[in-house]
C-alpha atoms as a PDB file:
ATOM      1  CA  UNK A   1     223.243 125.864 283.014  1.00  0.00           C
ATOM      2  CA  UNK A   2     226.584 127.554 284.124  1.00  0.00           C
ATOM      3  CA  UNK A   3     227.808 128.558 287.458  1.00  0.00           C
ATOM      4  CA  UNK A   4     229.670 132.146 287.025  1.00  0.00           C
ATOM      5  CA  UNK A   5     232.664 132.120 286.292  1.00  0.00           C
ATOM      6  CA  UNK A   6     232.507 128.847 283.487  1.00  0.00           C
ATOM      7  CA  UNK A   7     232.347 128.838 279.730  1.00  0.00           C
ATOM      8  CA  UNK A   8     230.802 126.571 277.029  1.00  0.00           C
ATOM      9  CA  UNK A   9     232.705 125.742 274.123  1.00  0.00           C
ATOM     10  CA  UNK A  10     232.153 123.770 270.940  1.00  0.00           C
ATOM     11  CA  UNK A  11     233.172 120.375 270.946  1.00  0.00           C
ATOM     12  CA  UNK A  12     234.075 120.802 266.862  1.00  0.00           C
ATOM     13  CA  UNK A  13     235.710 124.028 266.501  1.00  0.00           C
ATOM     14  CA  UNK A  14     236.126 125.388 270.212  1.00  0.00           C
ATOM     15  CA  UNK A  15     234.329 128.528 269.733  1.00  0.00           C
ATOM     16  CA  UNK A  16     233.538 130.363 272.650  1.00  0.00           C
ATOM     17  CA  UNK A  17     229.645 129.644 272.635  1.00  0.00           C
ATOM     18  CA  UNK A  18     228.919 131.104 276.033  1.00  0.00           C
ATOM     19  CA  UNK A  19     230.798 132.853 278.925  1.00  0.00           C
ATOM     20  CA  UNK A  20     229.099 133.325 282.413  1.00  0.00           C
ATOM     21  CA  UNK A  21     230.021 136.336 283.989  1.00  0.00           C
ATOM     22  CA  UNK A  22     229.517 137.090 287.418  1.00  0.00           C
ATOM     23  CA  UNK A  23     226.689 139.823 287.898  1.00  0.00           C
ATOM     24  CA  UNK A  24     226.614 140.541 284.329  1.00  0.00           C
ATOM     25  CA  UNK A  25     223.033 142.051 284.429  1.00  0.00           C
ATOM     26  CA  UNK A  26     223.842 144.582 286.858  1.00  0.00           C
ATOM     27  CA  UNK A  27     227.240 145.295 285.364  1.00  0.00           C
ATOM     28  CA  UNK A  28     225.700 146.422 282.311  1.00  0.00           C
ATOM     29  CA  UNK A  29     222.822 148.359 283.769  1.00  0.00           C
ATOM     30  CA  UNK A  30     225.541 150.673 285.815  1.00  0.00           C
ATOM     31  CA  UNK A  31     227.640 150.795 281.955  1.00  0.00           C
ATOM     32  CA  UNK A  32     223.818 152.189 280.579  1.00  0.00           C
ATOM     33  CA  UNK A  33     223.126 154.254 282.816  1.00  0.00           C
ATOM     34  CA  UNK A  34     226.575 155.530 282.000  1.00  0.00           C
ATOM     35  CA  UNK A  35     225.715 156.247 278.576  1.00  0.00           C
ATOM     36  CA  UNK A  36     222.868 158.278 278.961  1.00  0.00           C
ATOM     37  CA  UNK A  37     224.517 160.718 281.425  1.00  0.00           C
ATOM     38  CA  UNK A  38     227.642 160.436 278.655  1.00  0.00           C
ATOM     39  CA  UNK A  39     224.819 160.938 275.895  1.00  0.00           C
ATOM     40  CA  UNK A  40     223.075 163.984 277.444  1.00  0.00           C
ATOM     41  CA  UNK A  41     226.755 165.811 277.767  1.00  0.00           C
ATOM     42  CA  UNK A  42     226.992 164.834 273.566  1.00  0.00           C
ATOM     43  CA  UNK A  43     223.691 166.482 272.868  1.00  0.00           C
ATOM     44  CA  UNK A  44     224.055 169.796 275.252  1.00  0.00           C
ATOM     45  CA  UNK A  45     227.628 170.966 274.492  1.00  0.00           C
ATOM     46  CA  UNK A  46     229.387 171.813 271.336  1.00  0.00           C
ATOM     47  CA  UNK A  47     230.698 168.666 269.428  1.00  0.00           C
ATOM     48  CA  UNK A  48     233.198 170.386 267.355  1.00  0.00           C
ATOM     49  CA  UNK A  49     233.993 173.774 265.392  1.00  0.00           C
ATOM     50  CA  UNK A  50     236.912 176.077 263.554  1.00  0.00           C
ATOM     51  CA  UNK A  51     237.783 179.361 263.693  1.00  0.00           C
ATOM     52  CA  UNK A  52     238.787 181.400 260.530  1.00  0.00           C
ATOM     53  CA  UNK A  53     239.672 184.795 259.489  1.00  0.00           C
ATOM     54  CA  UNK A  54     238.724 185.659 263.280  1.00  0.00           C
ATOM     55  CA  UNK A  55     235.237 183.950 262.832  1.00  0.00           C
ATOM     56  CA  UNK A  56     234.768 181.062 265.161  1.00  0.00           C
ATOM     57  CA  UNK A  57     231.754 178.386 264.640  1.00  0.00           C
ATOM     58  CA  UNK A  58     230.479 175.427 266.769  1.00  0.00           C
ATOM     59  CA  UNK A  59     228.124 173.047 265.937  1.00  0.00           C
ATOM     60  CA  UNK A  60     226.097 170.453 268.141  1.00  0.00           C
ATOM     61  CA  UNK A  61     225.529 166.873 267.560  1.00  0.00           C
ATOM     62  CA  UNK A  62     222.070 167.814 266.554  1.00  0.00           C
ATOM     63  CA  UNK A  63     223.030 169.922 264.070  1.00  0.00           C
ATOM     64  CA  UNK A  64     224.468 168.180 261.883  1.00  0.00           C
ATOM     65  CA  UNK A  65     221.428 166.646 260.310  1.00  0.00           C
ATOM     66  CA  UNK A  66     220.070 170.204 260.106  1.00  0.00           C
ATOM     67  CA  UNK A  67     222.597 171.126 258.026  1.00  0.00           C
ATOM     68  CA  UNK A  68     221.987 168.248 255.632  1.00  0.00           C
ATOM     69  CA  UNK A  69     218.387 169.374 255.522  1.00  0.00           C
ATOM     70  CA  UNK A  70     219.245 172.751 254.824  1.00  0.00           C
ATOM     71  CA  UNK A  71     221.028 171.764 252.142  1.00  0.00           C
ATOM     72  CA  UNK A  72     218.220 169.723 250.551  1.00  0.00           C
ATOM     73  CA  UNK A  73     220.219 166.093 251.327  1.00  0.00           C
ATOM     74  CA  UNK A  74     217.239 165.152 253.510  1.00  0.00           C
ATOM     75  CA  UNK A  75     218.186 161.215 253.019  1.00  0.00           C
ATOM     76  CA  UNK A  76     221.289 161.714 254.330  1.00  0.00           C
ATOM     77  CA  UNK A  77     220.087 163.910 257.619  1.00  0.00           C
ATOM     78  CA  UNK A  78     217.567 161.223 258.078  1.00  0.00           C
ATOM     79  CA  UNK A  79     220.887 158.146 257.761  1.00  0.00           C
ATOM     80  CA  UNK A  80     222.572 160.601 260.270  1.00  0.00           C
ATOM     81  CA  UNK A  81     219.964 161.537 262.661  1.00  0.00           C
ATOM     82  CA  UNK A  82     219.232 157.636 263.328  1.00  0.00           C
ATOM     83  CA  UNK A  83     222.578 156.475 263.182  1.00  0.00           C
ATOM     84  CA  UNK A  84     223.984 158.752 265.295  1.00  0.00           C
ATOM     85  CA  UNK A  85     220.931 159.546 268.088  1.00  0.00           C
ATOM     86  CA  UNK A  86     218.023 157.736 267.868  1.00  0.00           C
ATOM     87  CA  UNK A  87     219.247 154.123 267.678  1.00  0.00           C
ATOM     88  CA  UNK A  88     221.666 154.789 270.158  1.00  0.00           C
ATOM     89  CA  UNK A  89     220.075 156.512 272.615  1.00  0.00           C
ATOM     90  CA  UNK A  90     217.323 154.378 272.183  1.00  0.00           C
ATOM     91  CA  UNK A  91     219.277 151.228 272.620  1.00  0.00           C
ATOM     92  CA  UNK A  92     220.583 152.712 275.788  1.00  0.00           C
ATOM     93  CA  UNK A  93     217.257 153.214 277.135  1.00  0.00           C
ATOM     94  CA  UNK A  94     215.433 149.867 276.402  1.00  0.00           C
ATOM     95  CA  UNK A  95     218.644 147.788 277.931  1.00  0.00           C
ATOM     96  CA  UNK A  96     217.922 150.035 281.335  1.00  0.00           C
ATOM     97  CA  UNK A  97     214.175 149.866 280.781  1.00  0.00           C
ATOM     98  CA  UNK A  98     214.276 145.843 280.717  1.00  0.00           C
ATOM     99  CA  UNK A  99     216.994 145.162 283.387  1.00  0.00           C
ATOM    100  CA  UNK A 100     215.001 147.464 285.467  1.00  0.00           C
ATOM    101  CA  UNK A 101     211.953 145.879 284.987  1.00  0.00           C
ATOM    102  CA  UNK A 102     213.185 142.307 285.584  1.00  0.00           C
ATOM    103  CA  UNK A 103     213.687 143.861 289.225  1.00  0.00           C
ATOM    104  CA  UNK A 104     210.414 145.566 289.261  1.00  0.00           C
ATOM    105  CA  UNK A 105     208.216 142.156 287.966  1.00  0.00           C
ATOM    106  CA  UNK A 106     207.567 144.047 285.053  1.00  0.00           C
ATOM    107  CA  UNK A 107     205.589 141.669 282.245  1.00  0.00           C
ATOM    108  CA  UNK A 108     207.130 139.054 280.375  1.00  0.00           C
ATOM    109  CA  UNK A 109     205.710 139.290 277.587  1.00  0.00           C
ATOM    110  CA  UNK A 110     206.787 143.705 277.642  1.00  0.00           C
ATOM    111  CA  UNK A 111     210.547 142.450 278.895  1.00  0.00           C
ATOM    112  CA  UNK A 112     210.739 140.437 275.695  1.00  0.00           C
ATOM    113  CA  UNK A 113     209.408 143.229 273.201  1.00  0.00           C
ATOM    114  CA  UNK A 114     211.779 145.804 274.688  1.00  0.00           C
ATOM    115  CA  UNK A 115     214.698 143.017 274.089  1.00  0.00           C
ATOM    116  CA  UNK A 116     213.756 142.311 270.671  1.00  0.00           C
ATOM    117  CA  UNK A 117     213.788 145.962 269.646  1.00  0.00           C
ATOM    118  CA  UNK A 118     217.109 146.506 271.191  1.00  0.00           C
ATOM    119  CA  UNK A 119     218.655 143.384 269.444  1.00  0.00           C
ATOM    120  CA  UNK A 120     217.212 144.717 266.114  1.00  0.00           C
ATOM    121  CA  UNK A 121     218.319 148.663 267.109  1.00  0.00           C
ATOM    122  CA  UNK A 122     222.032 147.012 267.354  1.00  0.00           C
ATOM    123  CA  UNK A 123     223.509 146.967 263.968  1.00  0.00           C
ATOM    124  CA  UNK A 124     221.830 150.370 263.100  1.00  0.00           C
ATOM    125  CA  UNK A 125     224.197 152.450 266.714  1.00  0.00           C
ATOM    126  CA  UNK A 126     226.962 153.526 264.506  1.00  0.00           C
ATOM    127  CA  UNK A 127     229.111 156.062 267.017  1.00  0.00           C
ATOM    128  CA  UNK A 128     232.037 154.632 266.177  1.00  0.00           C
ATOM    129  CA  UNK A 129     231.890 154.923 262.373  1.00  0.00           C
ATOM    130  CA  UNK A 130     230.363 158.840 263.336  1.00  0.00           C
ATOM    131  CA  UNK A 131     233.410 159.109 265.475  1.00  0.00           C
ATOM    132  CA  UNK A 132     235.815 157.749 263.063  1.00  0.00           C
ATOM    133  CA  UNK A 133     233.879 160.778 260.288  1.00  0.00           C
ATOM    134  CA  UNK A 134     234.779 163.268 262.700  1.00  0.00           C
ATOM    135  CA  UNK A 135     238.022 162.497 263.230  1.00  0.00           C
ATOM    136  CA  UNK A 136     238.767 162.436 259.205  1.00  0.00           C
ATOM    137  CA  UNK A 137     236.953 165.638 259.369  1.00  0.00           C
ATOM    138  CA  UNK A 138     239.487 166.882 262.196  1.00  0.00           C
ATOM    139  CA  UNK A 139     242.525 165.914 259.972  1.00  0.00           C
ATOM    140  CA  UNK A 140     240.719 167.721 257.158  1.00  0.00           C
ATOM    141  CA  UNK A 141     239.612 171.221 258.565  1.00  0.00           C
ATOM    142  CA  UNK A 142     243.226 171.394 260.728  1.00  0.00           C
ATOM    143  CA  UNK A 143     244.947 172.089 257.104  1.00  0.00           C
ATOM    144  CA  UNK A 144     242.687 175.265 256.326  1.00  0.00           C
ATOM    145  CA  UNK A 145     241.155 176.416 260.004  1.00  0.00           C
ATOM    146  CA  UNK A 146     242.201 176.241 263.584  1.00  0.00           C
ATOM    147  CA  UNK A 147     239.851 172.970 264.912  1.00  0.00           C
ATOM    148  CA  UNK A 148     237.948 173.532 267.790  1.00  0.00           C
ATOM    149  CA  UNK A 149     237.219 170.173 269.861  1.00  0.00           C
ATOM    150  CA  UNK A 150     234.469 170.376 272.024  1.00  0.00           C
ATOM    151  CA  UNK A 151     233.381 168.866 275.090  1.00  0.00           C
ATOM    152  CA  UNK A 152     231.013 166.472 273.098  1.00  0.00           C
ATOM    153  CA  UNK A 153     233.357 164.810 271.124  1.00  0.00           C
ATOM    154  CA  UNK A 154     235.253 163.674 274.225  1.00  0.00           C
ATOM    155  CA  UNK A 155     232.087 162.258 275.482  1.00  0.00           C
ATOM    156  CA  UNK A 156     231.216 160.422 272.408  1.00  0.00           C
ATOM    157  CA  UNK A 157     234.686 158.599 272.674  1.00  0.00           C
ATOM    158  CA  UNK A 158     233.519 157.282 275.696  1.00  0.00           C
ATOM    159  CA  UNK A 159     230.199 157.092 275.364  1.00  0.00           C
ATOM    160  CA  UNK A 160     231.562 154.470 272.884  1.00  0.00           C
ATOM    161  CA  UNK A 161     233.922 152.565 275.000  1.00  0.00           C
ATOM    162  CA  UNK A 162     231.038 152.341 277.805  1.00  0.00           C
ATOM    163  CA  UNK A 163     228.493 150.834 274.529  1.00  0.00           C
ATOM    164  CA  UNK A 164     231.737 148.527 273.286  1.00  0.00           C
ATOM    165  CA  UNK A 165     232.221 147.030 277.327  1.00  0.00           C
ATOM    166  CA  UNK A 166     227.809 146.896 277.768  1.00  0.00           C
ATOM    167  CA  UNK A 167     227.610 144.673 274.882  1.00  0.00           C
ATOM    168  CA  UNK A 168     231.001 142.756 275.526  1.00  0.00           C
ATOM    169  CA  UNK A 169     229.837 142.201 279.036  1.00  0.00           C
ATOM    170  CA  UNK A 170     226.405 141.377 278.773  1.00  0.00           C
ATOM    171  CA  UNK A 171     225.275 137.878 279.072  1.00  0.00           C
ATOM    172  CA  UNK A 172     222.665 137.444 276.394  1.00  0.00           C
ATOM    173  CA  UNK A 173     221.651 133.676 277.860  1.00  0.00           C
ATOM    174  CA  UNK A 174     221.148 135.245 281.103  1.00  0.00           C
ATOM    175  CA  UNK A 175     219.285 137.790 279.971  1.00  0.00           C
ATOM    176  CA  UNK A 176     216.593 135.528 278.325  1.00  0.00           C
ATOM    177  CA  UNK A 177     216.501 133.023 280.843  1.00  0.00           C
ATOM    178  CA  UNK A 178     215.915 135.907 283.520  1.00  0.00           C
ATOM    179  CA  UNK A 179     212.904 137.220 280.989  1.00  0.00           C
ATOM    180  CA  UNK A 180     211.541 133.503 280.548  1.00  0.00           C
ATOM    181  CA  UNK A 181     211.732 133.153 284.544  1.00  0.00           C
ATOM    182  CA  UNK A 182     209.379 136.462 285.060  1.00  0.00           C
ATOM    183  CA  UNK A 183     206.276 134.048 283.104  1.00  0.00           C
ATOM    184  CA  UNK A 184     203.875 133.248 285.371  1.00  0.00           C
ATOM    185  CA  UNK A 185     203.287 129.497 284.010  1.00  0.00           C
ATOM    186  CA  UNK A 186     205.596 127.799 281.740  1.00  0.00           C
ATOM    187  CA  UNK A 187     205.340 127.745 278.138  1.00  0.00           C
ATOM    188  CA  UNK A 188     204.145 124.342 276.568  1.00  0.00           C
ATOM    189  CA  UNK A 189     206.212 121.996 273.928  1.00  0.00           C
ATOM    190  CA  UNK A 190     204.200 122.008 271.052  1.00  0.00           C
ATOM    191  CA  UNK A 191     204.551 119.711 268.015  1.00  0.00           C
ATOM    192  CA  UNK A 192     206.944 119.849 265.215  1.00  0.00           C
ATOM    193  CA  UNK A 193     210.920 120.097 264.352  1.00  0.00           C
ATOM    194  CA  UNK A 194     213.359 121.568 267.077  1.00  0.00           C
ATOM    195  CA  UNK A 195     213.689 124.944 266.412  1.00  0.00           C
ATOM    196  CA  UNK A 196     215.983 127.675 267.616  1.00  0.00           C
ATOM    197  CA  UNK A 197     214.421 131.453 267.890  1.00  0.00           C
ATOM    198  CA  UNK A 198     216.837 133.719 266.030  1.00  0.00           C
ATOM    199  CA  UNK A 199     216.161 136.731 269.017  1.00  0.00           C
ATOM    200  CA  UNK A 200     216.220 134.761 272.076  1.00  0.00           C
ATOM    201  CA  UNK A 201     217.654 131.066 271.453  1.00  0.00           C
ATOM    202  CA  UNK A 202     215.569 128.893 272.984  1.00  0.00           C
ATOM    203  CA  UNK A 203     214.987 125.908 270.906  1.00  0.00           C
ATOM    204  CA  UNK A 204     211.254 124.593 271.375  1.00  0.00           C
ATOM    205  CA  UNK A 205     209.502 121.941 268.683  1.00  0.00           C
ATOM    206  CA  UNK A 206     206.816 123.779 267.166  1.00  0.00           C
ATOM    207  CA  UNK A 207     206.102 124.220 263.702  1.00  0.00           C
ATOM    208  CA  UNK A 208     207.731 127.140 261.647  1.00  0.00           C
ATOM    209  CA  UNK A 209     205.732 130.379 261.654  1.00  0.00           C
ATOM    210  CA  UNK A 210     204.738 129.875 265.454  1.00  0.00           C
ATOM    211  CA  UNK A 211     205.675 132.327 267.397  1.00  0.00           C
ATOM    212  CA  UNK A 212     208.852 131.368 270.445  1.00  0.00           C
ATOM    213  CA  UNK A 213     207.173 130.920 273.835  1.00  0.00           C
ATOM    214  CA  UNK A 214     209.926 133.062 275.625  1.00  0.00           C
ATOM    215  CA  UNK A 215     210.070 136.123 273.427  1.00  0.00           C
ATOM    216  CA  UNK A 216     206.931 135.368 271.176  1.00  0.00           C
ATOM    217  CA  UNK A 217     209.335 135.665 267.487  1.00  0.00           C
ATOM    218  CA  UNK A 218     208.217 133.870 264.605  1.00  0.00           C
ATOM    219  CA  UNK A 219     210.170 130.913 264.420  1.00  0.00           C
ATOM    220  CA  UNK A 220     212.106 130.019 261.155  1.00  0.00           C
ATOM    221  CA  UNK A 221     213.894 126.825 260.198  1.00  0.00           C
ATOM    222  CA  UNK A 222     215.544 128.930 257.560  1.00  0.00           C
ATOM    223  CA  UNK A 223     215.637 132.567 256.277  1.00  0.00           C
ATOM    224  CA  UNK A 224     214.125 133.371 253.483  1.00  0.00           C
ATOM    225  CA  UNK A 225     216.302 133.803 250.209  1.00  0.00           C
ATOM    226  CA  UNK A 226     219.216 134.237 252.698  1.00  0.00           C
ATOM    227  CA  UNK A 227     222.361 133.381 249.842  1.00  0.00           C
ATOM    228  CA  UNK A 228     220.401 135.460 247.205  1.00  0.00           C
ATOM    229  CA  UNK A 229     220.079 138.241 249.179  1.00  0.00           C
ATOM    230  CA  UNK A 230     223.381 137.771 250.989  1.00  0.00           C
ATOM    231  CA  UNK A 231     225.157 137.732 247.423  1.00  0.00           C
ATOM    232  CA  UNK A 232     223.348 140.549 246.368  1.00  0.00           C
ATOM    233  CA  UNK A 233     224.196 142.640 249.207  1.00  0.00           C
ATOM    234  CA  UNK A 234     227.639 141.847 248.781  1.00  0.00           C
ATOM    235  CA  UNK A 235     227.812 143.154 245.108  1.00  0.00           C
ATOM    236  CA  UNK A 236     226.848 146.064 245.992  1.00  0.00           C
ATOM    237  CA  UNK A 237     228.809 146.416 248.600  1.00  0.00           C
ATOM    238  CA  UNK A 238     231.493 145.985 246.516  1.00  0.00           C
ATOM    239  CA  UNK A 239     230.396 148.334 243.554  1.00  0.00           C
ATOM    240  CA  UNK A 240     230.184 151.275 246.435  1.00  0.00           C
ATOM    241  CA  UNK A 241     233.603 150.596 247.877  1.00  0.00           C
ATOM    242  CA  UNK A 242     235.030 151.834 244.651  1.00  0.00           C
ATOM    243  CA  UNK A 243     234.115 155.331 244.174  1.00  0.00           C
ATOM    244  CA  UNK A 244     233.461 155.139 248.173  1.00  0.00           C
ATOM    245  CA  UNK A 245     237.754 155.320 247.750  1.00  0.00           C
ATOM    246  CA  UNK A 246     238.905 157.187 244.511  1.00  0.00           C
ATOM    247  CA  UNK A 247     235.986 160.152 244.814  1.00  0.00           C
ATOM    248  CA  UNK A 248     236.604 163.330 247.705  1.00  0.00           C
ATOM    249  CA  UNK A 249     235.238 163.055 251.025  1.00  0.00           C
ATOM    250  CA  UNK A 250     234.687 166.641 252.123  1.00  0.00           C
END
């Protein structure tokens, strides 16, 4: 337990294992609520377009997938359309949704589903890499056209510094503790190994397969196959980044 303000550090390697920030729960819910307003300018005004031969065109955030689907790349419409909205906005909305509900005395047990779905939603919020494609697509276009920057792209640049500072401010710990606090009764030890939950980090002996009594996850001693599939993941990886840099972009 930290008073604000402190940090924990590893005794081995002094990384920074947790920082306690002063009103970090209510920091973050003003930075989300933020991002929706930022996300609702991205998906009502233009995000970019070109004019050419005195023809001018604008395109939305949303249409972008459309025009993958029109052109029969469904796959890649799908990639975009979740990369670039759902996960997101989604992620914005559940981190409200469960800060505003550990005010309300919202359930426990609905507090730690909304948590674990943001925590898996994470990886998938890619703005930045869609901003950093529309800014190669800028440089492109500006050769042959006369770029047209809408009002959405400005708002995705900081509807991305606002997601950056939410997640570099938010105190995870807190977070849990604050969910595990809103059980009526406390959970019980049960019998096993000590075992840390992946999704919340509470370490409880139990035995592996039983679900956490904070966030109910399946506890795991180990992940499955994790080197295997870690290697193979990274040979791929590799095999893409090839033609991913010798082939054309646009």
């Amino acid at each position: 337990s930290l008073r604000p303000g402190l940090v924990a550090t590893c005794g081995r390697c002094g990384a920074l294992l947790r920082r306690r920030r002063r009103d970090s729960l209510g920091t973050v819910l003003a930075l989300n609520v933020t991002g929706v307003v930022l996300f609702v300018v991205v998906l009502a005004f233009p995000f970019m377009g070109f004019r050419l031969l005195g023809e001018t065109r604008l395109a939305a955030l949303e249409d972008l997938p459309a025009a993958f689907q029109s052109q029969g790349m469904w796959q890649l419409a799908l990639v975009v359309l979740v990369t670039t909205v759902v996960a997101p906005l989604l992620k914005l909305l559940l981190t409200i949704a469960v800060l505003v509900g550990l005010r309300t005395g919202m359930a426990a047990s609905t507090l730690a589903g909304m948590a674990r779905l943001r925590q898996h939603l994470t990886p998938w919020a890619m703005i930045e890499v869609f901003l950093l494609g529309g800014l190669v697509a800028y440089t492109r276009l500006a050769a042959t056209a006369t770029v047209l920057v809408g009002p959405a792209l400005y708002a995705l640049g900081a509807l991305m510094l606002v997601m950056v500072t939410a997640d570099a401010w938010l105190d995870e710990h807190a977070l849990w503790e604050a969910i595990g606090r809103a059980r009526r009764t406390p959970a019980p030890m049960g019998f096993g190994p000590l075992i840390g939950c992946d999704s919340c980090g509470r370490v409880s002996r139990a035995p592996p397969g039983a679900p956490c009594p904070r966030c109910n996850a399946p506890l795991k001693l180990r992940k499955h196959d994790s080197l295997a599939r870690s290697w193979a993941l990274l040979i791929a990886a590799a095999a893409l980044y090839i033609p991913a840099n010798l082939y054309p972009i646009l």
